[in-house]
C-alpha atoms as a PDB file:
ATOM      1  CA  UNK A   1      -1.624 -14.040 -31.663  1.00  0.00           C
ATOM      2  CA  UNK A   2      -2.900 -16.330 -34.387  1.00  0.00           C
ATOM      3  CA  UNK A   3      -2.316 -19.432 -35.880  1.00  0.00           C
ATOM      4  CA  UNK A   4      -0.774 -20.454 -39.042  1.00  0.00           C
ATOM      5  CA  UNK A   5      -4.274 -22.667 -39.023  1.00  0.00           C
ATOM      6  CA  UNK A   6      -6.058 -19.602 -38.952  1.00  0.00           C
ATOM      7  CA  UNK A   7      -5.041 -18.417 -42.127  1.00  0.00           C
ATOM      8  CA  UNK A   8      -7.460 -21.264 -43.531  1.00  0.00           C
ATOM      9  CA  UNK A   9     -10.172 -21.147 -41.546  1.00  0.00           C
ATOM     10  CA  UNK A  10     -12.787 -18.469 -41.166  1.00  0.00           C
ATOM     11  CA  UNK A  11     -14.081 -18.996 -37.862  1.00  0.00           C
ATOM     12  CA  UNK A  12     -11.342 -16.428 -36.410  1.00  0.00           C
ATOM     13  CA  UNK A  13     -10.410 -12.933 -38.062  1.00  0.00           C
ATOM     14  CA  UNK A  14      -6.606 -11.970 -38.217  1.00  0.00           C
ATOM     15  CA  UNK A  15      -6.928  -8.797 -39.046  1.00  0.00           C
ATOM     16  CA  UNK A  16      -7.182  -7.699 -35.245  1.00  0.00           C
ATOM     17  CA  UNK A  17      -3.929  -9.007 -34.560  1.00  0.00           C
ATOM     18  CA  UNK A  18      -2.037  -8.005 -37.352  1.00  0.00           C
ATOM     19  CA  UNK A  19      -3.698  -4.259 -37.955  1.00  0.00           C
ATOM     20  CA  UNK A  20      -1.012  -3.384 -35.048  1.00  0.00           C
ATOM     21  CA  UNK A  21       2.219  -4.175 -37.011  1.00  0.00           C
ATOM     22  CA  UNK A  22       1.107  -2.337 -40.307  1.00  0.00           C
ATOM     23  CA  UNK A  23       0.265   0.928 -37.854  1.00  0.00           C
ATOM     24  CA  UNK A  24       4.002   0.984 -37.127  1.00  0.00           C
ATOM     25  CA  UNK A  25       5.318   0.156 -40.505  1.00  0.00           C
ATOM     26  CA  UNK A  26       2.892   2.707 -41.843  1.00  0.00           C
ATOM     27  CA  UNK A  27       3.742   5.042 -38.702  1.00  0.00           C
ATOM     28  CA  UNK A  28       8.042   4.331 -40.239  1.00  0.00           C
ATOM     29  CA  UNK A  29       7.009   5.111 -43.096  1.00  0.00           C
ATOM     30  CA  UNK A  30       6.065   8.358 -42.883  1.00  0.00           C
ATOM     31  CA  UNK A  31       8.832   8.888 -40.537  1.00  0.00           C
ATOM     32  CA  UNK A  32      11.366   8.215 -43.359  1.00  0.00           C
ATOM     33  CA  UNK A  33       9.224  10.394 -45.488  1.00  0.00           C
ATOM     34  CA  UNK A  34       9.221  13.111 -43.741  1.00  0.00           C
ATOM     35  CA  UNK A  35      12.843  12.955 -42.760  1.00  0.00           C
ATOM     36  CA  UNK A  36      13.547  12.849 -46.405  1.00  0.00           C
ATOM     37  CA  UNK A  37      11.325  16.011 -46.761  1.00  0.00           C
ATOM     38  CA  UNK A  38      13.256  17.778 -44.029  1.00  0.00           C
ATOM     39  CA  UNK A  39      16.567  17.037 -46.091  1.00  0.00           C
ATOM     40  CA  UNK A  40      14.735  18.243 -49.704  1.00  0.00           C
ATOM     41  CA  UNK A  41      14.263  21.277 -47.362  1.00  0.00           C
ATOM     42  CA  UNK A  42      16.966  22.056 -46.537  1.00  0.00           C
ATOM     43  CA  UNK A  43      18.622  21.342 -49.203  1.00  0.00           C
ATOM     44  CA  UNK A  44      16.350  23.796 -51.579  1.00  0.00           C
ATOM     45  CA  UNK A  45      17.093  26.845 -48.735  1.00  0.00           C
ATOM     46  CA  UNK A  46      20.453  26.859 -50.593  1.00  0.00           C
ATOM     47  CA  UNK A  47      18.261  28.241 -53.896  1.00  0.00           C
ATOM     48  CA  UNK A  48      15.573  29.575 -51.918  1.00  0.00           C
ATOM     49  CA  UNK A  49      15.574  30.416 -48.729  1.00  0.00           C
ATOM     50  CA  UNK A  50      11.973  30.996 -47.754  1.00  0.00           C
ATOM     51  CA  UNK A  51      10.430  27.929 -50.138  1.00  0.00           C
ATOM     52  CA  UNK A  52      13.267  25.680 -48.464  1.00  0.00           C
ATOM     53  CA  UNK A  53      11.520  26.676 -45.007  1.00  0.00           C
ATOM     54  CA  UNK A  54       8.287  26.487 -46.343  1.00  0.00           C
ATOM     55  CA  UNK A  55       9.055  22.976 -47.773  1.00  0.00           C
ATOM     56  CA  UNK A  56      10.643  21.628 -44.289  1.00  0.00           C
ATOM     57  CA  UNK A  57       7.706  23.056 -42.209  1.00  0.00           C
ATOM     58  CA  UNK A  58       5.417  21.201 -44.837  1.00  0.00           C
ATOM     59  CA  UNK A  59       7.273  17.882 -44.640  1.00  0.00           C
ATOM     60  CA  UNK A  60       6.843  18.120 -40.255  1.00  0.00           C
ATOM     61  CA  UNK A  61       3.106  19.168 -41.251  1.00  0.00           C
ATOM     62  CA  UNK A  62       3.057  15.680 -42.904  1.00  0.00           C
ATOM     63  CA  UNK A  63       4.268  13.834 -40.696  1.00  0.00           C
ATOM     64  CA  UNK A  64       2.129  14.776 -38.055  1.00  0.00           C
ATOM     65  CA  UNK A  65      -0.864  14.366 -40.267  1.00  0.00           C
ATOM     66  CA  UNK A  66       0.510  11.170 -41.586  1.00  0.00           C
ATOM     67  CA  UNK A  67       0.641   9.742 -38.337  1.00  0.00           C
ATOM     68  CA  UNK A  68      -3.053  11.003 -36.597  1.00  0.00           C
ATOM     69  CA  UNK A  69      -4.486   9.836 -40.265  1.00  0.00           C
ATOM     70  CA  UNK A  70      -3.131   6.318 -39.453  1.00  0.00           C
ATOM     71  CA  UNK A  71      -4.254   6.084 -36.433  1.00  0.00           C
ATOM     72  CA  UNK A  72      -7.447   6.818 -37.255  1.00  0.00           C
ATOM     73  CA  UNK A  73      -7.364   4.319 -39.968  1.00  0.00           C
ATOM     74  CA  UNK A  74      -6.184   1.880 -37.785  1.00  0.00           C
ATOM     75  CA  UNK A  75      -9.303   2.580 -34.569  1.00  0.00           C
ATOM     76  CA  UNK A  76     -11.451   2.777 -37.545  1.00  0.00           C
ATOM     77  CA  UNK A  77     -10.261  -0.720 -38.705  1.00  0.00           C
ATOM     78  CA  UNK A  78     -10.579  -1.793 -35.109  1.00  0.00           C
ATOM     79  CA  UNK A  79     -13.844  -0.903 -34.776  1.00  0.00           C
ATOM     80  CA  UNK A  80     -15.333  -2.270 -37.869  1.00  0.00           C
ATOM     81  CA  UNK A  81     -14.429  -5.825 -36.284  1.00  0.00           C
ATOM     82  CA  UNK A  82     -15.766  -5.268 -32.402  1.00  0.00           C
ATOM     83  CA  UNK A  83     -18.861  -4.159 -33.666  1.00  0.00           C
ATOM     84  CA  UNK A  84     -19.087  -7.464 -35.780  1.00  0.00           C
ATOM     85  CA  UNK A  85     -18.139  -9.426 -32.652  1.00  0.00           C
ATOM     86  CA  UNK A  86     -20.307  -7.705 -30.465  1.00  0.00           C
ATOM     87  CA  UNK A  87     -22.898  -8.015 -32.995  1.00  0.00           C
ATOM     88  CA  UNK A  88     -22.484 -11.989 -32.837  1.00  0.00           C
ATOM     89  CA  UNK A  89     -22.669 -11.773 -29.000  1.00  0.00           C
ATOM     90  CA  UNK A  90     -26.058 -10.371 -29.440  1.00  0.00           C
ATOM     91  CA  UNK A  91     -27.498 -12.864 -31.688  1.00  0.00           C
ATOM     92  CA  UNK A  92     -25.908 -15.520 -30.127  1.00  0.00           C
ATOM     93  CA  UNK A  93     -27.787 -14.070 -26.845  1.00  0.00           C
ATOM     94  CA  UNK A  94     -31.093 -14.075 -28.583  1.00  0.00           C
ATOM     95  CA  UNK A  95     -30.231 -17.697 -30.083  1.00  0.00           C
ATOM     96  CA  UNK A  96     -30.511 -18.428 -26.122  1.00  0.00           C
ATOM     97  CA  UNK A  97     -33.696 -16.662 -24.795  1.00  0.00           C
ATOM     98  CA  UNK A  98     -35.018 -18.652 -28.398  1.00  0.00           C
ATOM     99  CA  UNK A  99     -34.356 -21.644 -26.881  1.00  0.00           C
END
């Protein structure tokens, strides 16, 4: 976890550690979204029977998507910052054959 000295330094990135908790609060998100999609739903197959079912299996369709999208967003995040410290392993690696 990080520090609440981290937040003014920049020799550590908190990003890592934190990416984790906005995947689930995104992931709740569209969770409640598409719960309240499912309830438009079926709520419109009182007028229309078909575009109510239409509109629920769109709002499941969503959340589905919702949640491999922010996934991926989150890995993608992820990976971004182990390439940069795997990157710095490297140089720091030729900073030692240098010397």
């Amino acid at each position: 976890m990080f520090d609440i000295k981290d937040l003014f330094q920049w020799d550590r990135f908190i990003t890592p550690t934190i990416i984790k908790s906005f995947y689930w609060l995104v992931i709740a998100l569209v969770i409640l979204f598409g719960i309240s999609g499912v309830f438009t739903g079926l709520m419109q197959m009182a007028v229309s029977p078909f575009g109510g079912f239409i509109l629920v299996l769109s709002a499941l369709a969503g959340v589905v998507v919702g949640v491999v999208f922010s996934r991926i967003a989150a890995e993608f995040i992820l990976i971004i910052f182990r390439i940069n410290e795997h990157l710095g392993a490297i140089r720091d690696r030729e900073r030692e054959r240098q010397t």
